[in-house]
N, C-alpha and C. Protein backbone atom coordinates (compact mmCIF):
# COMPACT_ATOMS: atom_id res chain seq x y z
N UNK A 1 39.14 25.69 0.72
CA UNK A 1 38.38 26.52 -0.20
C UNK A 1 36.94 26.02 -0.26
N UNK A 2 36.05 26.80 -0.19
CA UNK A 2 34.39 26.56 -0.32
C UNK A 2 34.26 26.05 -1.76
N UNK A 3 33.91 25.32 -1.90
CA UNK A 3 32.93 24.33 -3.27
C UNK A 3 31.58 25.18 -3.31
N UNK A 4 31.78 25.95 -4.56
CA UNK A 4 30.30 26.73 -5.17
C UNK A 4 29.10 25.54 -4.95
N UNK A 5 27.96 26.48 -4.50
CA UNK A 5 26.50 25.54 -4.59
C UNK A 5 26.23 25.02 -5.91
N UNK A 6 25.52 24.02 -5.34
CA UNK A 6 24.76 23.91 -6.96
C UNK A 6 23.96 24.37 -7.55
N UNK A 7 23.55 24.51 -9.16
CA UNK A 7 22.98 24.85 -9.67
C UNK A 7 21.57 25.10 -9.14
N UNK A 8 20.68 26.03 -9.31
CA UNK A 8 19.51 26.34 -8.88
C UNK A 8 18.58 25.17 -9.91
N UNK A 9 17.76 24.27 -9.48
CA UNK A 9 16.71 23.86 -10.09
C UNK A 9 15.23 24.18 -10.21
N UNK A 10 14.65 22.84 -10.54
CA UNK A 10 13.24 23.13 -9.31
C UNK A 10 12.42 23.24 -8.52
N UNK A 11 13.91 22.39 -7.58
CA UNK A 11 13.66 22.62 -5.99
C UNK A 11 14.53 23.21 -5.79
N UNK A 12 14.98 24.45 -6.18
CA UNK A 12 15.44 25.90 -5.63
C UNK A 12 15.51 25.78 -4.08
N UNK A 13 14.16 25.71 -3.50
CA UNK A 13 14.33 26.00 -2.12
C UNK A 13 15.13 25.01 -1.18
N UNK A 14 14.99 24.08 -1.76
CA UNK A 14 16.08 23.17 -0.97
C UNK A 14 17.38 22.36 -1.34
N UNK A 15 17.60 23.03 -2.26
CA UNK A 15 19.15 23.00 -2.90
C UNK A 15 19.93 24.31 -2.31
N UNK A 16 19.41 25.70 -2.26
CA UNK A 16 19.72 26.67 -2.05
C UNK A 16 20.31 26.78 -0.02
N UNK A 17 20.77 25.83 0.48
CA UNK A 17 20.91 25.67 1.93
C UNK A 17 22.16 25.78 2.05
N UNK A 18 22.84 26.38 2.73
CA UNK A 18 24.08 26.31 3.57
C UNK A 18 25.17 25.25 3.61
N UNK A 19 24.22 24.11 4.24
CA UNK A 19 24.62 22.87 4.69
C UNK A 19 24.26 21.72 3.31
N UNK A 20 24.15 22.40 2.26
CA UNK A 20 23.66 21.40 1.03
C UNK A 20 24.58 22.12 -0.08
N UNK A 21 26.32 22.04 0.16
CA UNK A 21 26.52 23.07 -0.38
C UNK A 21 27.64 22.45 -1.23
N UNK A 22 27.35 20.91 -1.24
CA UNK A 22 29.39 20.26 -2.02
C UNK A 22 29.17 18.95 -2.64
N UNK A 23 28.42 19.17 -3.84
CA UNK A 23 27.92 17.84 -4.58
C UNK A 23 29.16 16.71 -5.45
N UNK A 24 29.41 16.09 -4.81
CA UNK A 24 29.99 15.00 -5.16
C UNK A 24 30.07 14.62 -6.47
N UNK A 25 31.18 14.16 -7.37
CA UNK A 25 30.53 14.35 -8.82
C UNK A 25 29.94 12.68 -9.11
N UNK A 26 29.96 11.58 -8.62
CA UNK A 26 28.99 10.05 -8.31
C UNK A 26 27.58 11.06 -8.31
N UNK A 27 27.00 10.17 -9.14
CA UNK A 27 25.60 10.39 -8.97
C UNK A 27 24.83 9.25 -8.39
N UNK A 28 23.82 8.79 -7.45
CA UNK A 28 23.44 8.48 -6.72
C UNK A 28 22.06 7.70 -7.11
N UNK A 29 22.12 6.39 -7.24
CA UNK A 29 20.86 5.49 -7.50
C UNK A 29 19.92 5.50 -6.50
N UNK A 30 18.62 5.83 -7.76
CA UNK A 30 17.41 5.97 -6.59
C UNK A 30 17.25 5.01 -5.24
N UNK A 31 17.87 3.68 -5.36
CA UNK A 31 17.64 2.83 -4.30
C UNK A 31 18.66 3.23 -3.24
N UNK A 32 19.36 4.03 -3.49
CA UNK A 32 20.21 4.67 -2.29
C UNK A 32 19.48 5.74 -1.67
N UNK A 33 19.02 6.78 -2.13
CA UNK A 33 18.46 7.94 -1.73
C UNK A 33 16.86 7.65 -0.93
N UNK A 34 16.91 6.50 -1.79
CA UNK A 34 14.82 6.22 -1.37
C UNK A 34 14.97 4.90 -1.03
N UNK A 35 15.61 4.61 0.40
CA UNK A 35 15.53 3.32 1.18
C UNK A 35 14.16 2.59 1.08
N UNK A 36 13.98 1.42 0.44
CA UNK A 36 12.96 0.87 1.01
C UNK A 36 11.71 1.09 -0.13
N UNK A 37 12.19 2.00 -1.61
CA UNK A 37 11.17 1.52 -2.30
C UNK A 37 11.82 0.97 -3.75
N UNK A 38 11.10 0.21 -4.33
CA UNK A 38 11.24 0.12 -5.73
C UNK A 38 12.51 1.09 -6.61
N UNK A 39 13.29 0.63 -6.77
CA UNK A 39 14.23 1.70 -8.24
C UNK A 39 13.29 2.06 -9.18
N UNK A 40 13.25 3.27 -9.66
CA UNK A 40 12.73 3.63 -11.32
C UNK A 40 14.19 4.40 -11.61
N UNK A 41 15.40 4.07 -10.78
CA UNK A 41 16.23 4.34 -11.92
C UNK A 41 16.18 3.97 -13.03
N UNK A 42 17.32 4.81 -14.52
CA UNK A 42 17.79 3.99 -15.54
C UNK A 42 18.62 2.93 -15.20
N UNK A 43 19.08 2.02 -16.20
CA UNK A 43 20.20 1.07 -15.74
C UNK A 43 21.02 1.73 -15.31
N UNK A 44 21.69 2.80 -15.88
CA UNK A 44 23.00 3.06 -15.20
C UNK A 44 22.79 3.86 -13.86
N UNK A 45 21.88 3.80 -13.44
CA UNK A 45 21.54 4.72 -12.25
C UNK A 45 21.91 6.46 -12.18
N UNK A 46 21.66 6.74 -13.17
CA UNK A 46 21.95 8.52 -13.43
C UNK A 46 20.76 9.46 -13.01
N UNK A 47 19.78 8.38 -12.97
CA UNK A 47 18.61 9.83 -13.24
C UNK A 47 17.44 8.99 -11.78
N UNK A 48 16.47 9.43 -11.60
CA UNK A 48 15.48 9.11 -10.83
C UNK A 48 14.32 10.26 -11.46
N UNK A 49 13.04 9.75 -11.85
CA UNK A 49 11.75 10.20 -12.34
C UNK A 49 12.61 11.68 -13.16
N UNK A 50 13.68 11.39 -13.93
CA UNK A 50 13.93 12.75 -14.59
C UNK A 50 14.89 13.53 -14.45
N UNK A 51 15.30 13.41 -12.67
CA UNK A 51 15.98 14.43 -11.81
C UNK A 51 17.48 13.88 -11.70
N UNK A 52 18.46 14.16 -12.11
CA UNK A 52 19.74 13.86 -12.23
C UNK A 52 20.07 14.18 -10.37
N UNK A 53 20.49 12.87 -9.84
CA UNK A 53 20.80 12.64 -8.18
C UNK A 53 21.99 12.70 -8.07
N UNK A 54 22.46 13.54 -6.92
CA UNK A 54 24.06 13.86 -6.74
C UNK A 54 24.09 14.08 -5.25
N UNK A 55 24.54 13.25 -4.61
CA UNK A 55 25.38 12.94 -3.18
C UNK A 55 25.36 14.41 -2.50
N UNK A 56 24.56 14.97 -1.56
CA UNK A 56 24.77 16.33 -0.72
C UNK A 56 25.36 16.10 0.59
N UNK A 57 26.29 17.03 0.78
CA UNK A 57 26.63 16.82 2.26
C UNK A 57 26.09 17.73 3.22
N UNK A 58 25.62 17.36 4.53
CA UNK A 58 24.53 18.16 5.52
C UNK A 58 23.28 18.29 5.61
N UNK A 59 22.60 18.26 6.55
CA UNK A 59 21.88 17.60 7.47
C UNK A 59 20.88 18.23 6.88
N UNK A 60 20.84 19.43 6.43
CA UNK A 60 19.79 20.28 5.66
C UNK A 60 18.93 19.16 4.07
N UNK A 61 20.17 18.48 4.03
CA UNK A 61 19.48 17.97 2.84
C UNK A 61 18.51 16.63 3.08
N UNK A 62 18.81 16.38 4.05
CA UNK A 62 17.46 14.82 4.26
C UNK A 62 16.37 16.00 3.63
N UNK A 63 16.32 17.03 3.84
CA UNK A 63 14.73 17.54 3.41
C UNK A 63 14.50 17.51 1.89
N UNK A 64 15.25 17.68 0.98
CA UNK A 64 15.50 16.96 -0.21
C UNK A 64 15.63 15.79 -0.46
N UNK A 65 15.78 14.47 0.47
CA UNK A 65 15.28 12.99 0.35
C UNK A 65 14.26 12.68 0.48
N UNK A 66 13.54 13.37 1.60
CA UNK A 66 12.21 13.55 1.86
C UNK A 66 11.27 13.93 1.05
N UNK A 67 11.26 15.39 0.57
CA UNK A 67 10.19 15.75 -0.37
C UNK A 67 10.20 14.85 -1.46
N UNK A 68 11.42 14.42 -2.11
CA UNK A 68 11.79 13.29 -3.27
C UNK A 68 11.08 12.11 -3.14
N UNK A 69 11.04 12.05 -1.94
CA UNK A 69 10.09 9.93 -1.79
C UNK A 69 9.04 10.51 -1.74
N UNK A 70 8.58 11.85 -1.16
CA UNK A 70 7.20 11.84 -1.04
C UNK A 70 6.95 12.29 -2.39
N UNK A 71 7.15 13.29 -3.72
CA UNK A 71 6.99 13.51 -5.06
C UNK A 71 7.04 11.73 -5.22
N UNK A 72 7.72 11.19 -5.26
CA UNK A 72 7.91 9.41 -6.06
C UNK A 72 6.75 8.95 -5.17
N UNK A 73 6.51 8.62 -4.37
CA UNK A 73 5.38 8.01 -3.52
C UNK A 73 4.24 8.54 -4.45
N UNK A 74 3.84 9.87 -3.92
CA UNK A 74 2.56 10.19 -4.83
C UNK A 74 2.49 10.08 -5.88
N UNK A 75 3.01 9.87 -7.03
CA UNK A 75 3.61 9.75 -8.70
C UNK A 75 2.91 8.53 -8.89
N UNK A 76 3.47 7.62 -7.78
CA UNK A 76 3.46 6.09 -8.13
C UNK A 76 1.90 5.44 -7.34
N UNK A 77 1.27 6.25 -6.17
CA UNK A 77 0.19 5.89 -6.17
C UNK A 77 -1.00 6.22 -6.84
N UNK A 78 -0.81 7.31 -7.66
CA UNK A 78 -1.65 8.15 -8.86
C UNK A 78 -1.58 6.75 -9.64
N UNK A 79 -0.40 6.26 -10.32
CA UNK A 79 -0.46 5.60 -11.41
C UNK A 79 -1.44 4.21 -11.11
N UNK A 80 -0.81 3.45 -9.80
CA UNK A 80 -1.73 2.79 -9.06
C UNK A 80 -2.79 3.07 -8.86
N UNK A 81 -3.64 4.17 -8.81
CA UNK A 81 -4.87 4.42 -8.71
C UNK A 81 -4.91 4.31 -10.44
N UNK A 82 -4.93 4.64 -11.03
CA UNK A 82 -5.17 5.25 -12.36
C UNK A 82 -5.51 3.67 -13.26
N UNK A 83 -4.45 2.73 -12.98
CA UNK A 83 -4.50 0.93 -13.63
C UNK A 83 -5.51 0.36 -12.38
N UNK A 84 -6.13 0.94 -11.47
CA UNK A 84 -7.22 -0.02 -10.59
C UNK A 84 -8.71 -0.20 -11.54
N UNK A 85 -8.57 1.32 -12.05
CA UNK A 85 -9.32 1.36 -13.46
C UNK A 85 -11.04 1.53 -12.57
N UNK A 86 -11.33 1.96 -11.65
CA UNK A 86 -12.64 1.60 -10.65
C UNK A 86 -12.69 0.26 -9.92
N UNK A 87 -11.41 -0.65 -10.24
CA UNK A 87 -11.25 -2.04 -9.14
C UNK A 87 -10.91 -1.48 -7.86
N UNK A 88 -11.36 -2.91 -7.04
CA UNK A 88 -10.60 -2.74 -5.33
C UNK A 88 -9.73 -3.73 -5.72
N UNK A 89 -9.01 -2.86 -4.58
CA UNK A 89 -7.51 -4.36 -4.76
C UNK A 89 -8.43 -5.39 -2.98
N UNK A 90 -8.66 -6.43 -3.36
CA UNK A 90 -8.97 -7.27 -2.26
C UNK A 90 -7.82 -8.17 -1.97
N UNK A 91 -7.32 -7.99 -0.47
CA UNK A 91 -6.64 -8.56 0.56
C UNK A 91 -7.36 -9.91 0.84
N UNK A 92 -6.49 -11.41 0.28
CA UNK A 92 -7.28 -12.76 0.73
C UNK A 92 -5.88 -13.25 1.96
N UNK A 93 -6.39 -14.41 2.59
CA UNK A 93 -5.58 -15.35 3.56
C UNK A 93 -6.15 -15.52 4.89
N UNK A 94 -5.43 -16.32 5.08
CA UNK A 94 -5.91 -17.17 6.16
C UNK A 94 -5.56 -16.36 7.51
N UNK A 95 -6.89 -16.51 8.23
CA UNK A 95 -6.71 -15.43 9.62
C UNK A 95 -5.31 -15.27 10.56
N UNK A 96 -4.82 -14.29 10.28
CA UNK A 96 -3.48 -13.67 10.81
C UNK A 96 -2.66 -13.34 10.03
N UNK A 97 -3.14 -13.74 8.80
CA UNK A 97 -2.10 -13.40 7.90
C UNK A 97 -1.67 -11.67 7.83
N UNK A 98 -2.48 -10.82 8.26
CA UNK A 98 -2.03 -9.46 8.42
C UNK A 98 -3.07 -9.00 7.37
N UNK A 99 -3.64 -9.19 6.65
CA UNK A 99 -4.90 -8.61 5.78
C UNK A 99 -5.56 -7.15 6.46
N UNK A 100 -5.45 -7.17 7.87
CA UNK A 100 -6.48 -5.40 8.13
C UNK A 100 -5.37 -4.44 8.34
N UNK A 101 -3.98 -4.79 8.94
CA UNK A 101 -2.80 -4.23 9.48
C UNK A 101 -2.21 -3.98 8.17
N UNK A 102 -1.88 -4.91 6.98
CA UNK A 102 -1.72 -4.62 5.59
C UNK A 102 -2.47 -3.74 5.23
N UNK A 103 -3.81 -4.06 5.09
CA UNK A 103 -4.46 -3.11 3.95
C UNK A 103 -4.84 -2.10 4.47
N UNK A 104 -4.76 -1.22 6.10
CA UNK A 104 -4.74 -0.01 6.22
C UNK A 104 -3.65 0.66 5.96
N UNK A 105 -2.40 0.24 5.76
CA UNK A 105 -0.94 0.90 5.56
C UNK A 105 -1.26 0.74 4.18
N UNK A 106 -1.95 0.02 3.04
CA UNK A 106 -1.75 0.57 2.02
C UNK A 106 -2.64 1.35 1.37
N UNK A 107 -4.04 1.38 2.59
CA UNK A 107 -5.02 2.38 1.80
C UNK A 107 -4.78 3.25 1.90
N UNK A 108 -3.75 4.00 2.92
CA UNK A 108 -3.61 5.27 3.42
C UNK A 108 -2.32 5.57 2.83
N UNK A 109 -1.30 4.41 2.06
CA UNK A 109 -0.54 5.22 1.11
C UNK A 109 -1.21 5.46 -0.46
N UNK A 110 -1.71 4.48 -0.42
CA UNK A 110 -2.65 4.89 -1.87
C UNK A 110 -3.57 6.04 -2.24
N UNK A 111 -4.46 6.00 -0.79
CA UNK A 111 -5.42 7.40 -0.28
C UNK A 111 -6.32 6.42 -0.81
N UNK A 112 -6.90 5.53 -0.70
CA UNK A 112 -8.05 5.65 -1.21
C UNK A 112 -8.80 4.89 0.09
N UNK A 113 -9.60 3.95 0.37
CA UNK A 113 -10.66 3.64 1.73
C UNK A 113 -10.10 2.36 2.14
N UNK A 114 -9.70 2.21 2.78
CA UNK A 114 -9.74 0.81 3.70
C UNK A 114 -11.25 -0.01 3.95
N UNK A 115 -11.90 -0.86 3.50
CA UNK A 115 -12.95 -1.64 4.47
C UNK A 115 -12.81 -2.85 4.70
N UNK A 116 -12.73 -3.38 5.85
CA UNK A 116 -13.26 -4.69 6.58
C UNK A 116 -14.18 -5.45 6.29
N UNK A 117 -14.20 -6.16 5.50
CA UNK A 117 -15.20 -6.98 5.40
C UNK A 117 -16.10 -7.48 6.56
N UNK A 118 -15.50 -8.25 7.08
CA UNK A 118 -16.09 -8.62 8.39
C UNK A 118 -16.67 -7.68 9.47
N UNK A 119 -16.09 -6.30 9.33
CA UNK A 119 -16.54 -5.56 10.45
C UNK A 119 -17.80 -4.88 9.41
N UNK A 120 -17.89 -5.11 7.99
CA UNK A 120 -19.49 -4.56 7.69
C UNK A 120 -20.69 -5.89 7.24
N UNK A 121 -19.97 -6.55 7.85
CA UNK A 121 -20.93 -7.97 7.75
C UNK A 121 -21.29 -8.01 9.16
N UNK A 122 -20.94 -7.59 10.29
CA UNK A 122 -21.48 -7.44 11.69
C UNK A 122 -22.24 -6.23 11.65
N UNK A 123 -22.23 -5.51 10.86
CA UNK A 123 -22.79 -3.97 11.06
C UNK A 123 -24.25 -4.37 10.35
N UNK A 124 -23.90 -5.18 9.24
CA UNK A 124 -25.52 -5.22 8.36
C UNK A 124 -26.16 -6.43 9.37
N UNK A 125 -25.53 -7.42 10.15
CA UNK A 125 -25.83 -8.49 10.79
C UNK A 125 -26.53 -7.87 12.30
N UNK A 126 -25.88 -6.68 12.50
CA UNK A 126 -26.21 -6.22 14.11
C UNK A 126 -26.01 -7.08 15.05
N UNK A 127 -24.58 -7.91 14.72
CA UNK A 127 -24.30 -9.18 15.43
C UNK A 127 -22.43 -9.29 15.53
N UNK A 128 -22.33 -10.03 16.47
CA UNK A 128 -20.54 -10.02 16.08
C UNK A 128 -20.46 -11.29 14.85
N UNK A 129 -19.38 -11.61 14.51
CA UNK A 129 -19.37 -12.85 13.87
C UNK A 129 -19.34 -13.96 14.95
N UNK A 130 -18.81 -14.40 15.72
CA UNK A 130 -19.49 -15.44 16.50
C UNK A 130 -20.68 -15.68 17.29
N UNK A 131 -21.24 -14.71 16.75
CA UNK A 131 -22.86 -14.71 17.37
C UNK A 131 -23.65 -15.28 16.59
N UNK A 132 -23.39 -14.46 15.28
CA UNK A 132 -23.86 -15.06 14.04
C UNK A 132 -23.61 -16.85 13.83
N UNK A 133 -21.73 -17.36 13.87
CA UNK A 133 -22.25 -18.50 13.88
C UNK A 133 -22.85 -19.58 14.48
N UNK A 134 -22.92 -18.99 16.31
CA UNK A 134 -23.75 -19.77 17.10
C UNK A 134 -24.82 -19.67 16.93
N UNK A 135 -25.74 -18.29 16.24
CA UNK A 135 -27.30 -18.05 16.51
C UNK A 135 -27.83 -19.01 15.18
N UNK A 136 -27.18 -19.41 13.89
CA UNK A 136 -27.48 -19.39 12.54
C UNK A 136 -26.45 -20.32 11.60
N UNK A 137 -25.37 -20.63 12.73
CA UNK A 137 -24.42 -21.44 12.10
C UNK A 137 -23.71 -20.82 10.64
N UNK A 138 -22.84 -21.53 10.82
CA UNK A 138 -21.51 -21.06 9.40
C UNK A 138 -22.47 -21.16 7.38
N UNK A 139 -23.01 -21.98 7.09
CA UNK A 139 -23.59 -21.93 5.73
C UNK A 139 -24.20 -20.10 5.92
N UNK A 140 -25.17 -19.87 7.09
CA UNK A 140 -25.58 -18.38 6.82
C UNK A 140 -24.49 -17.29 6.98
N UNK A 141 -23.52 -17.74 7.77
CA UNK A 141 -22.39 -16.78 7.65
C UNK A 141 -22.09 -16.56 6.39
N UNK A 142 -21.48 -17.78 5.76
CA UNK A 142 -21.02 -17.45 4.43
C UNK A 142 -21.76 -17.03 3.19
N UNK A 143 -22.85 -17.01 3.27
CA UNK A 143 -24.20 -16.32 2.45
C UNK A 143 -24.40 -14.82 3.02
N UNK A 144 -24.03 -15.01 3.86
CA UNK A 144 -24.17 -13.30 4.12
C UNK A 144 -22.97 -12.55 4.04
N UNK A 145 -21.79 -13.16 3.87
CA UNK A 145 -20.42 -12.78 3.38
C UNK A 145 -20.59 -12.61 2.22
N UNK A 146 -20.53 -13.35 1.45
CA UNK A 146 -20.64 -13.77 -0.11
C UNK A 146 -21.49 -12.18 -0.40
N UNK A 147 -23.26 -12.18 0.01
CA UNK A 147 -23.84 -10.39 -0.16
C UNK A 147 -22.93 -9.80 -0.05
N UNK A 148 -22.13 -9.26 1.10
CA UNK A 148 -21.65 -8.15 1.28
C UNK A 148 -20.60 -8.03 0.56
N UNK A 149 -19.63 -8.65 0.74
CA UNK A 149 -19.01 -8.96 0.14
C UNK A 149 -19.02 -8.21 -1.34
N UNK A 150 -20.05 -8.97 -2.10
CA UNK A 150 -20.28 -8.61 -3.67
C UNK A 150 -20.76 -6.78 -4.20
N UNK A 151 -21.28 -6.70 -2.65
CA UNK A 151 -21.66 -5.10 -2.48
C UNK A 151 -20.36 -4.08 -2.25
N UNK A 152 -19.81 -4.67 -1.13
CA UNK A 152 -18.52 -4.01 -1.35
C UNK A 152 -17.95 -3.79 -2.57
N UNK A 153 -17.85 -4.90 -3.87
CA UNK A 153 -17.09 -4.67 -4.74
C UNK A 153 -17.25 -3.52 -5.94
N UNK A 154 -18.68 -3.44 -5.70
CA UNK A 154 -19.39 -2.04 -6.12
C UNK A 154 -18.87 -0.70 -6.33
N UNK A 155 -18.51 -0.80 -4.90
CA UNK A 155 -17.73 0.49 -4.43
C UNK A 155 -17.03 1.41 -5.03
N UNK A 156 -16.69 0.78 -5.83
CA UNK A 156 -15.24 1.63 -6.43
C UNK A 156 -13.73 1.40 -5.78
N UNK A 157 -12.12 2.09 -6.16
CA UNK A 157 -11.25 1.86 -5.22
C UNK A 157 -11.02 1.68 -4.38
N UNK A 158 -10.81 0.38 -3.71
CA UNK A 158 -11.12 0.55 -1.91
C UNK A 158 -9.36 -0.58 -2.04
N UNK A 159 -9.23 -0.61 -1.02
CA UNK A 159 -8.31 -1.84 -0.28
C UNK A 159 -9.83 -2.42 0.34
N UNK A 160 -9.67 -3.73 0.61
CA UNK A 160 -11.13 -4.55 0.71
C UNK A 160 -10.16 -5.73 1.46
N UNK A 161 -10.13 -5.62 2.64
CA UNK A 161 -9.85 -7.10 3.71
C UNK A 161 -10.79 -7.95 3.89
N UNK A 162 -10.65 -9.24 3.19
CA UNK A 162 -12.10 -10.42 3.63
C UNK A 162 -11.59 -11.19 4.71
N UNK A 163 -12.34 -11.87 5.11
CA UNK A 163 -11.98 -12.56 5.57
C UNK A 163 -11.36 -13.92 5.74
N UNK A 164 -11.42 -15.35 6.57
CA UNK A 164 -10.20 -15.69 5.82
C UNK A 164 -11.00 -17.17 5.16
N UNK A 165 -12.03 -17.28 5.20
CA UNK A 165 -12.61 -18.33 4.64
C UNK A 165 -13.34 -17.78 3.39
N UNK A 166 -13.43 -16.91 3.25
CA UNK A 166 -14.49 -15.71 1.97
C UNK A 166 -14.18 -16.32 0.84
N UNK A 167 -12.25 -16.58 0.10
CA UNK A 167 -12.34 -16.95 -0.72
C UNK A 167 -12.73 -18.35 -1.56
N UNK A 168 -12.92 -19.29 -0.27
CA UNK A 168 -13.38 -20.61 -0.76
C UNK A 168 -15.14 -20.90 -1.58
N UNK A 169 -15.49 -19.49 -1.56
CA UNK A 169 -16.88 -19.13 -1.95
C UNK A 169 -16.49 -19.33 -3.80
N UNK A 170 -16.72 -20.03 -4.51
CA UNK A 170 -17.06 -20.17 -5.74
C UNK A 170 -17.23 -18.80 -6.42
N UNK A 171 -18.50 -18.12 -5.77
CA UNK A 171 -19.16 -17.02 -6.59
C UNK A 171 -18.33 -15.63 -6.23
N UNK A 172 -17.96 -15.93 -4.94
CA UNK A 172 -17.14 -15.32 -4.26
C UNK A 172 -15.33 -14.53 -4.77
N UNK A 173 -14.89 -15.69 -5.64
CA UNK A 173 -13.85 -15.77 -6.25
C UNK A 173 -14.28 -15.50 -7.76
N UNK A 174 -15.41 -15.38 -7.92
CA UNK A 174 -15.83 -14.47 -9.38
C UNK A 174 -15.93 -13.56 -9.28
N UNK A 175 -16.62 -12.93 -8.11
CA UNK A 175 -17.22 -11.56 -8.14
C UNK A 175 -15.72 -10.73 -7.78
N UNK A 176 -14.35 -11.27 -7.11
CA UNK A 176 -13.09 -10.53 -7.01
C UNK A 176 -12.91 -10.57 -8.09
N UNK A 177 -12.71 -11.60 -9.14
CA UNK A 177 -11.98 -11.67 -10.45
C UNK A 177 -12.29 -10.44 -11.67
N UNK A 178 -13.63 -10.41 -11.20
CA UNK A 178 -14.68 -9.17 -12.38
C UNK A 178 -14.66 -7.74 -11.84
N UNK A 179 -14.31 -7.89 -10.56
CA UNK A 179 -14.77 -6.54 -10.09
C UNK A 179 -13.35 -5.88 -9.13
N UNK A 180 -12.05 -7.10 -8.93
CA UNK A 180 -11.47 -6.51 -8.13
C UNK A 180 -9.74 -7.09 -8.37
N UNK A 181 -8.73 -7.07 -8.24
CA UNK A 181 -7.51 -7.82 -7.83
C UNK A 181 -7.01 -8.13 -6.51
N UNK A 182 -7.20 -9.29 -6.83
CA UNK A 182 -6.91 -10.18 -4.97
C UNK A 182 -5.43 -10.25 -5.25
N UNK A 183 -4.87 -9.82 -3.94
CA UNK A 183 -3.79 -10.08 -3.68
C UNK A 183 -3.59 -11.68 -2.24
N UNK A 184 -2.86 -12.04 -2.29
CA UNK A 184 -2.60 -13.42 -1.11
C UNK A 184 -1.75 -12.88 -0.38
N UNK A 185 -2.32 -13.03 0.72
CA UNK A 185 -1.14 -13.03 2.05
C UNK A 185 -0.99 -13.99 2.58
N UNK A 186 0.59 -14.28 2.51
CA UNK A 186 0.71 -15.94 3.04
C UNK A 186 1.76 -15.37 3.97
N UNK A 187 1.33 -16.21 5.02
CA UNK A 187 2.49 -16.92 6.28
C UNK A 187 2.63 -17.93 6.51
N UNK A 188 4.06 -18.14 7.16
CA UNK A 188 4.10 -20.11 7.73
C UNK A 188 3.05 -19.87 8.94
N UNK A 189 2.98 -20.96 9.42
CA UNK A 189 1.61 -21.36 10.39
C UNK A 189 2.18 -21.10 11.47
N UNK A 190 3.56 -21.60 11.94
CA UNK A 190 3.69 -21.15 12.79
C UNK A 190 3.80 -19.70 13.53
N UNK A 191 3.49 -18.83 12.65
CA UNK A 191 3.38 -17.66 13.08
C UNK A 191 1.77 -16.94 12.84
N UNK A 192 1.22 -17.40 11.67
CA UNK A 192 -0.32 -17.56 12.07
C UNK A 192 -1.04 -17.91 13.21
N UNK A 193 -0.57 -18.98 13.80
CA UNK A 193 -0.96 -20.14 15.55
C UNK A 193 -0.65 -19.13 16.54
N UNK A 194 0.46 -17.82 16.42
CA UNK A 194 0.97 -17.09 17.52
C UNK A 194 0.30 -15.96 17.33
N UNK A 195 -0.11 -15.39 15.98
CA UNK A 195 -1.00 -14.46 16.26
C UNK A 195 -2.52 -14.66 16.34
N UNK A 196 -3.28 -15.84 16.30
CA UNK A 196 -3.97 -16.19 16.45
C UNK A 196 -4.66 -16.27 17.95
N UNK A 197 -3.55 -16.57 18.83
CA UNK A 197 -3.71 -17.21 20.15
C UNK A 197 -3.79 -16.21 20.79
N UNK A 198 -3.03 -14.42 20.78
CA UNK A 198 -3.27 -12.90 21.21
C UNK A 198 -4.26 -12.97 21.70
C-alpha cells in the first residue's frame, strides 16, 4: 500500500516529489541531515532552525538536504557578518599554516573579501617580498607590513591573511585587537617543513 505524502509546507516544491513520498515517524538531528556543520538542533533533536526534520526516502530528496544547508549556511553567515560589527576576522601563523587556502574558503562562504596581506605589501612595494628583504633588509619589511597592514584594517569585513611574522609587531597586535579578530592557525612542524619545502 502507498504511504500518503507529506504534508505541504514551505518548501512545497520539494516535498511535493514522487520519490519523497514515505516519512518515517524518527525525526532526524540536524547533524545527520547537515554532515559536517555545527548542530542548532534542540537537545532532543526535533527541530532544526524551526523546521521539524523527518527521514525521506528517494533520491529526489538530497534536493531538500541541499537547499536546507544552503538556507542554514546563509542564516549563519548573515549572523557572522552581523557580530563582525565592521571587524576583519585576521588569519595569524606561522608560514604554511594554511592562512590564504583557509581564508579564501571562508571569505567566499561568508561573502565577504579575501586579502593577502603580503600580496598588497608587494603591490604598494612594486617589489616581491624577497626583493624587498635583500634590497632594504627585514626591519623595512616589517615597517612596511605593520602600514599596510593597519590600512587594511580600515577596510571594513574582510578575511585578512598576514603574514607569518606580522604578529610579533607590538603595534601590530593592537591595531588586530581594535580593529579586527585574529584567529591562530596552528600546525605541528612537521607538516609546516613539508609544505614549506613545495
Amino acid at each position: 500500500m502507498r504511504r500518503r505524502k507529506p504534508p505541504h509546507t514551505s518548501m512545497r516544491e520539494l516535498t511535493e516529489t514522487e520519490d519523497c513520498q514515505a516519512p518515517e515517524r524518527d525525526s532526524l538531528n540536524a547533524k545527520h541531515i547537515l554532515p559536517g556543520l555545527r548542530s542548532r538542533a534542540n537537545p532532543k533533536g526535533k527541530s532544526f532552525a524551526g523546521i521539524e526534520l523527518r527521514r525521506y526516502k528517494g533520491a529526489n530528496c538530497r534536493t531538500l538536504d541541499k537547499t536546507m544547508a544552503r538556507r542554514s549556511l546563509a542564516k549563519e553567515s548573515e549572523t557572522i557578518r552581523q557580530k563582525l560589527d565592521g571587524r576583519a576576522i585576521v588569519l595569524v601563523g606561522l608560514m604554511g599554516a594554511g592562512k590564504t587556502t583557509v581564508g579564501r574558503r571562508l571569505a567566499e562562504r561568508l561573502d565577504v573579501p579575501f586579502v593577502d596581506a603580503d600580496y598588497e605589501i608587494e603591490q604598494a612595494a612594486g617589489k616581491t617580498i624577497p626583493e624587498i628583504f635583500h634590497d632594504h633588509g627585514e626591519p623595512y619589511f616589517r615597517e612596511g607590513e605593520r602600514k599596510v597592514i593597519a590600512r587594511l584594517l580600515g577596510a571594513g569585513p574582510q578575511v585578512l591573511a598576514t603574514g607569518g611574522g606580522a604578529f610579533m609587531n607590538e603595534e601590530t597586535r593592537q591595531n588586530v585587537r581594535s580593529g579586527g579578530i585574529s584567529i591562530w592557525l596552528r600546525a605541528d612542524l612537521p607538516l609546516l617543513m613539508k609544505r614549506v619545502r613545495k
